[in-house]
Protein backbone atom coordinates (compact mmCIF):
# COMPACT_ATOMS: atom_id res chain seq x y z
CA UNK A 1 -21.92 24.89 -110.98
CA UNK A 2 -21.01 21.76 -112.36
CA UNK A 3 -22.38 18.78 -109.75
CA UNK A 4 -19.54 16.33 -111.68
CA UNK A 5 -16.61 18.46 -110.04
CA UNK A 6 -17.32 18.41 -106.84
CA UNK A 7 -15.76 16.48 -104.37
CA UNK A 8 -17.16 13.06 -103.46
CA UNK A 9 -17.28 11.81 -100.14
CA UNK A 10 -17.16 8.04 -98.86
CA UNK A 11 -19.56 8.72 -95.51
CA UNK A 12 -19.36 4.28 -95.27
CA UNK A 13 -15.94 5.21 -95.10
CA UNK A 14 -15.81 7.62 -92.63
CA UNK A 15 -18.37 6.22 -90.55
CA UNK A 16 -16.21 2.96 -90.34
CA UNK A 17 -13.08 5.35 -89.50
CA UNK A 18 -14.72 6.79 -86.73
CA UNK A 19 -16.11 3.72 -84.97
CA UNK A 20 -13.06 1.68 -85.36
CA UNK A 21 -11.10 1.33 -81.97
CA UNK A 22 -6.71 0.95 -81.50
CA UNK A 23 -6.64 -2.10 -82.79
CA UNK A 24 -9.16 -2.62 -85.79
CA UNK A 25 -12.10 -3.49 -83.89
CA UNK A 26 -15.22 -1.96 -84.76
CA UNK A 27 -16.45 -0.11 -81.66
CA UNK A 28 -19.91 1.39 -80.51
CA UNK A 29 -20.68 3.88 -78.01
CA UNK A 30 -21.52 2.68 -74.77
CA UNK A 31 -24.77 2.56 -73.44
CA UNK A 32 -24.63 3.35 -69.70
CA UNK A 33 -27.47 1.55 -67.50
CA UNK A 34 -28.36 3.99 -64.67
CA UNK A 35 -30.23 1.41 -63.13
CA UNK A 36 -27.51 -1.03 -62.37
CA UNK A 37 -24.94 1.37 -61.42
CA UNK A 38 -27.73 2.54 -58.98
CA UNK A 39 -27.96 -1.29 -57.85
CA UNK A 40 -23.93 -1.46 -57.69
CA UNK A 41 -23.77 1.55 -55.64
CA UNK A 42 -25.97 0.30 -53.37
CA UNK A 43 -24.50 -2.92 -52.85
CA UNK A 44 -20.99 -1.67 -52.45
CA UNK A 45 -22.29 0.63 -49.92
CA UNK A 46 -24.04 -2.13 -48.09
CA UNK A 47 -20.68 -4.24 -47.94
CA UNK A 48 -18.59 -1.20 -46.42
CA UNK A 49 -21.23 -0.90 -43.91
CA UNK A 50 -21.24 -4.57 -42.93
CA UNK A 51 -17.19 -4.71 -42.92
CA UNK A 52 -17.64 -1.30 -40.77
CA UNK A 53 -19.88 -2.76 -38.19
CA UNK A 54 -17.82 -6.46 -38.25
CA UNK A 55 -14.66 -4.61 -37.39
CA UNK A 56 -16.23 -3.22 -34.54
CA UNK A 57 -17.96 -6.09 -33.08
CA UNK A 58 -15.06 -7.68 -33.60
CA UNK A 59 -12.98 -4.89 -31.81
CA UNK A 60 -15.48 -4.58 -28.83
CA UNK A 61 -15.15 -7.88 -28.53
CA UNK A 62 -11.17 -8.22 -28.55
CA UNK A 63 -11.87 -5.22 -25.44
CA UNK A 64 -14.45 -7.33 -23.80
CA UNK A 65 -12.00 -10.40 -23.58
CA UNK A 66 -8.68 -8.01 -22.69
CA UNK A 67 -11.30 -6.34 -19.73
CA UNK A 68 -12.71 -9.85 -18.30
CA UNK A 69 -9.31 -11.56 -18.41
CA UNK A 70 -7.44 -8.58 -16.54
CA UNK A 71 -10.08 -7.84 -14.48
CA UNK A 72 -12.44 -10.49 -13.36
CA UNK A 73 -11.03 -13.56 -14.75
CA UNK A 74 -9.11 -16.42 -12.22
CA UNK A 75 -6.04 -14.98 -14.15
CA UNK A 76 -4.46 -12.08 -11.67
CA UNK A 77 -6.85 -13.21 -9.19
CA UNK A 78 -5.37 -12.75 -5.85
CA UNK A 79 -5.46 -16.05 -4.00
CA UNK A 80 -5.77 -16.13 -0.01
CA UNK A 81 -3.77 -18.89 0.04
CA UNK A 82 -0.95 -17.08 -1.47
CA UNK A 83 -0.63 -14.30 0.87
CA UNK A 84 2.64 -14.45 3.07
CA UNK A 85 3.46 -12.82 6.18
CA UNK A 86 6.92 -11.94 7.33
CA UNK A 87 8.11 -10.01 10.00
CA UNK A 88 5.77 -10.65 12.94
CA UNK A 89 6.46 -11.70 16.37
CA UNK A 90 4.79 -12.97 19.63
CA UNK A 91 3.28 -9.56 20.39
CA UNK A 92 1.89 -8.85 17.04
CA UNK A 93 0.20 -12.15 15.66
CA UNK A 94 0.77 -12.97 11.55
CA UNK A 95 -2.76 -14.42 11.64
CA UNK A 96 -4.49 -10.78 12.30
CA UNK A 97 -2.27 -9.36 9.66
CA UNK A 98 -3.33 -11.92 7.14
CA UNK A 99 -6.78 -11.70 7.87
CA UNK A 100 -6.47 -8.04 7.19
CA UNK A 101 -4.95 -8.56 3.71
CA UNK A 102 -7.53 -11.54 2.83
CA UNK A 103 -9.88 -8.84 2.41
CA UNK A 104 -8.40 -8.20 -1.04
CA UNK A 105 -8.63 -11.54 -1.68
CA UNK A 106 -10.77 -12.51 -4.95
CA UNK A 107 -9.75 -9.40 -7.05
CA UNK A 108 -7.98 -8.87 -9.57
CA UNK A 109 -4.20 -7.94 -8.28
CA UNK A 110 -5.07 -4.76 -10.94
CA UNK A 111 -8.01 -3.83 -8.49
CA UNK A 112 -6.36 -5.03 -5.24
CA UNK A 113 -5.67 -1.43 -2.83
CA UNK A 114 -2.16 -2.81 -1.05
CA UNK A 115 -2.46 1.42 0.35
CA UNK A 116 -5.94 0.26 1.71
CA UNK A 117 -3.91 -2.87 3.21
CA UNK A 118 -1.20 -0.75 4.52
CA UNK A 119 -3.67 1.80 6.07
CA UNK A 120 -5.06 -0.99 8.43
CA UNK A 121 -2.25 -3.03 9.51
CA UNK A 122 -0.39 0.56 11.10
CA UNK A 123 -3.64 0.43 13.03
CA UNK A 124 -2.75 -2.86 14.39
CA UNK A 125 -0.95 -2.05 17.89
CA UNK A 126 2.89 -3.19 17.69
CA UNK A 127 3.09 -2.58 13.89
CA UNK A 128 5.37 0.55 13.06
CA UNK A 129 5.80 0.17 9.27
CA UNK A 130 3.61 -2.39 7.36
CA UNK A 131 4.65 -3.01 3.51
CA UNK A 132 2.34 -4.84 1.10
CA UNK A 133 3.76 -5.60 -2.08
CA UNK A 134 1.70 -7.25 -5.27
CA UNK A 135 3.55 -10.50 -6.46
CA UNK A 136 2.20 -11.34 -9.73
CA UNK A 137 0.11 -13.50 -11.10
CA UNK A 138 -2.09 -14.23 -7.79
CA UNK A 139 -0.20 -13.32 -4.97
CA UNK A 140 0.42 -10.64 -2.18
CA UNK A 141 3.91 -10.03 -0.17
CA UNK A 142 3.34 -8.34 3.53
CA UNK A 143 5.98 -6.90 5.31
CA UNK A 144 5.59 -5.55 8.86
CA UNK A 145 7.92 -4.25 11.77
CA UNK A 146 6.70 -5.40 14.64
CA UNK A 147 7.86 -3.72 17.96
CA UNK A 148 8.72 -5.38 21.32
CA UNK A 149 6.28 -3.92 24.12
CA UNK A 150 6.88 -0.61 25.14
CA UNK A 151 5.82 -1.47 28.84
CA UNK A 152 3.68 -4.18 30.71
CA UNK A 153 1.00 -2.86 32.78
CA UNK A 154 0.71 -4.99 36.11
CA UNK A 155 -2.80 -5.23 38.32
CA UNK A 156 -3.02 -6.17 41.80
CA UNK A 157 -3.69 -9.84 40.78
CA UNK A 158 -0.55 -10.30 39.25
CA UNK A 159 -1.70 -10.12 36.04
CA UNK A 160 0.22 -8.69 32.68
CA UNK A 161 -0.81 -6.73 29.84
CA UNK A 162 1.40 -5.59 27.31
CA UNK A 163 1.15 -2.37 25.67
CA UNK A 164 2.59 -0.41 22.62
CA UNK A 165 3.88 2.79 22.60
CA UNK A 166 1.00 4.51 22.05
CA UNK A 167 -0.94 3.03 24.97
CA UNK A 168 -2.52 0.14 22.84
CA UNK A 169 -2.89 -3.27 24.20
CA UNK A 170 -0.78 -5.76 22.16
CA UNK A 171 -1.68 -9.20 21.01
CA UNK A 172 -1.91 -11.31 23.91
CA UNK A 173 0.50 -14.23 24.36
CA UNK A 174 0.40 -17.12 27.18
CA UNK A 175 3.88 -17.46 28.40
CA UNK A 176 5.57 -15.13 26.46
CA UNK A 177 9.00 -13.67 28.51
CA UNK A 178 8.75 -10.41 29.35
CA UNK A 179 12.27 -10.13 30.38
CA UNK A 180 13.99 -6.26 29.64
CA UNK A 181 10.17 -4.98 29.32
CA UNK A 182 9.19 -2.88 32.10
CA UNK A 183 6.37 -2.94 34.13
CA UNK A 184 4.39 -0.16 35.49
CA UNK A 185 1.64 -0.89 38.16
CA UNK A 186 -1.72 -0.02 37.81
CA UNK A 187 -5.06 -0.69 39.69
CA UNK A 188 -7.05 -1.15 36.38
CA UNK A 189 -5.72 -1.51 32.95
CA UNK A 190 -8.45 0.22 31.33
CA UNK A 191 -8.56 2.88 33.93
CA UNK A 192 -4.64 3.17 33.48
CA UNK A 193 -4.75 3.48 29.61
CA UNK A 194 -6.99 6.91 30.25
CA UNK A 195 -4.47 8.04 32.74
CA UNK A 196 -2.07 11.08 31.81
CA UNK A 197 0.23 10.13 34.05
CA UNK A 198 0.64 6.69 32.82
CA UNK A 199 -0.22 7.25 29.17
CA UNK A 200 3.02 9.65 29.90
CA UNK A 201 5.43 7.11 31.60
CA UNK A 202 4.59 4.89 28.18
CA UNK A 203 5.33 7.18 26.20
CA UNK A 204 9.08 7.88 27.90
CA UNK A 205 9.89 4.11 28.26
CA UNK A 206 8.59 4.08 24.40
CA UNK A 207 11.25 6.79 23.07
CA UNK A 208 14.25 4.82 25.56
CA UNK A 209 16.86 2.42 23.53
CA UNK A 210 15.96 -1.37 23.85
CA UNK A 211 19.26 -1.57 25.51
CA UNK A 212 18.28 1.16 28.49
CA UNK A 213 14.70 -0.60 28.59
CA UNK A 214 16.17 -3.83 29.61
CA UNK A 215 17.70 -1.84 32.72
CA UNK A 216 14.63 -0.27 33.85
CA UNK A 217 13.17 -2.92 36.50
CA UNK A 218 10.45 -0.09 38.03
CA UNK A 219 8.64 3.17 36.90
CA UNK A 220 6.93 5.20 39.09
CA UNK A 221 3.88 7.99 37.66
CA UNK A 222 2.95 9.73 40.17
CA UNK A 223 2.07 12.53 37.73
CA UNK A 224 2.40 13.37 34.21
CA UNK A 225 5.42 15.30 35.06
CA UNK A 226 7.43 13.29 37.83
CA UNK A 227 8.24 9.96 35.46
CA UNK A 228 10.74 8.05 37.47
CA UNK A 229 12.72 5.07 36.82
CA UNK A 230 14.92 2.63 38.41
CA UNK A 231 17.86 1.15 36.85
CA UNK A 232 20.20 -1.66 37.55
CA UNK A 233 18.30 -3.05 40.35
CA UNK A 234 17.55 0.39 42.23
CA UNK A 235 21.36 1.64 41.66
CA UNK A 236 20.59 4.06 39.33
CA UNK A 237 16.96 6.48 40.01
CA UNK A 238 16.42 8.82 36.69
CA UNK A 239 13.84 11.44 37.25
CA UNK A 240 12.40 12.16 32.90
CA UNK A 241 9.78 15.01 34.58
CA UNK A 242 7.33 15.00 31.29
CA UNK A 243 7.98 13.38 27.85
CA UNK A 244 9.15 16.10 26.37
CA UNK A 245 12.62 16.53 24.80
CA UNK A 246 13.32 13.24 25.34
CA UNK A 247 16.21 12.70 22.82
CA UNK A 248 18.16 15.41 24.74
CA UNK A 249 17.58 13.95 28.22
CA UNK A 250 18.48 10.64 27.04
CA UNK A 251 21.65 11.87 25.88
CA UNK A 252 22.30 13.84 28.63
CA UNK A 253 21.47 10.63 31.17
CA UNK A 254 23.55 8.62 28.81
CA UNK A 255 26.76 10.68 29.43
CA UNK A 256 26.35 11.00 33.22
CA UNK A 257 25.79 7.26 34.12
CA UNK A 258 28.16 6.35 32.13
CA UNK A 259 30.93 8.75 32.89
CA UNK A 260 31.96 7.39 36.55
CA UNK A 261 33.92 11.00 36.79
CA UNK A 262 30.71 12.72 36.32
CA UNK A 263 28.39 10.30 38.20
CA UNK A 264 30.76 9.54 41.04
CA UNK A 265 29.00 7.79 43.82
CA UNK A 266 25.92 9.16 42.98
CA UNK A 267 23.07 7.61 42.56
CA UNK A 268 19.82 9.98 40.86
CA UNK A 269 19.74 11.75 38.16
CA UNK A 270 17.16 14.69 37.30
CA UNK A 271 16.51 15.77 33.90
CA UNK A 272 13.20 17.18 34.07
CA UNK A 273 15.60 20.11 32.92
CA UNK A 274 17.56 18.50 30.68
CA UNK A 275 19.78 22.00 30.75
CA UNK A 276 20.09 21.17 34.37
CA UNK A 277 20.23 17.69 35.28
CA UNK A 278 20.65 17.63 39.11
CA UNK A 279 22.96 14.59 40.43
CA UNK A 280 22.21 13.49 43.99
């Protein structure tokens, strides 16, 4: 074969062909340094992990803050001083009710019980219904019913003590009137609280309107079950028996006293069986 007819080939040519980037500019392969892409790596890795544990701190913190300001901070701290009473009387005395809900005082109003509050004031004798209410940012609202006496309990000496309807000795009051509460005599308060008979007539003058109350001006308890009283001065004796069915034997005394063509010129009325009230 003749060498002079073969083809030729330009391998400068080619060479610069194939090296020659998009626009004209000679290019060489890159050399990749494992080294500093280790380094890189590394260092990347090591910022995520410090902008990983900076959020966090940071996060706790913003927690931490939220926590202590809710919580223990002066912010919803409930203030003694801002504690308000309504709704007492002379029987039942504000200051015992405050005292009560001054043990909440210093916490936060997010901590503070007002059920815990509530549980001890309807302990209090005289208090029927006892509302605390949270008034935001560092105060408490206290609502109570207080009740009138259910009886007074009279010694020999003259002496008065008042007394719920439960048998509990009220708050006591220097000259408070105890005009329309009656009075039941007893040799010994203490001894007269245990007493069935007693504890029973309580409980009757208890479950009787405020209006009938004020007309009572004696009880007698001679036993649990022969509760008398005397009305309008003596003009009117009710025998209750026990203290059962009360509601019915009030209604049933109710429509005979007041009835003068039932009660005629009568003047006691039996309902120990309320069925069959007697009229004498």
């Amino acid at each position: 074969m003749d060498a002079r007819t073969l083809r030729s080939e330009d391998f400068v040519t080619k060479t610069l062909k194939e090296t020659t980037g998009p626009l004209g500019v000679a290019a060489r392969p890159k050399v990749v340094d494992f080294n500093e892409r280790v380094k890189e790596r590394r260092h990347a890795t090591i910022l995520m992990a410090i902008k990983r544990v900076t959020i966090l701190v940071v996060s706790i913190a913003a927690v931490v803050g939220v926590v202590w300001a809710l919580f223990f901070s002066p912010m919803l701290m409930l203030n003694a001083d801002q504690i308000t009473v309504s709704g007492a009387n002379e029987w039942v005395s504000s200051s015992k009710v405050e005292s009560i809900a001054s043990t909440q005082a210093g916490k936060s109003l997010l901590l503070v019980s007002t059920h815990d509050v509530e549980t001890q004031l309807a302990g209090i004798p005289g208090i029927s219904k006892a509302t605390a209410t949270k008034q935001y940012p560092n105060g408490m609202q206290v609502q109570i019913s207080a009740q009138e006496p259910a009886a007074m309990l009279k010694t020999p000496d003259g002496s008065l003590t008042a007394v719920d309807g439960k048998g509990r000795i009220l708050n006591s009051v220097k000259n408070a009137s105890t005009a329309g509460i009656p009075v039941i005599e007893v040799d010994d308060v203490a001894k007269g609280l245990k007493s069935r008979s007693v504890v029973t007539a309580i409980k009757v003058l208890d479950s009787l309107s405020t209006a009938m109350r004020a007309r009572v001006n004696k009880v007698t308890a001679q036993t649990q079950d022969s509760i008398t009283t005397e009305l309008d001065n003596g003009n009117f004796s009710i025998i209750w028996g026990d203290a059962s069915q009360m509601k019915l034997k009030k209604a049933v005394v109710d429509k005979i006293i007041n009835d003068p063509n039932v009660i005629g010129d009568k003047h006691s009325v039996d309902v120990s069986a309320p069925l069959r009230p007697i009229i004498k």
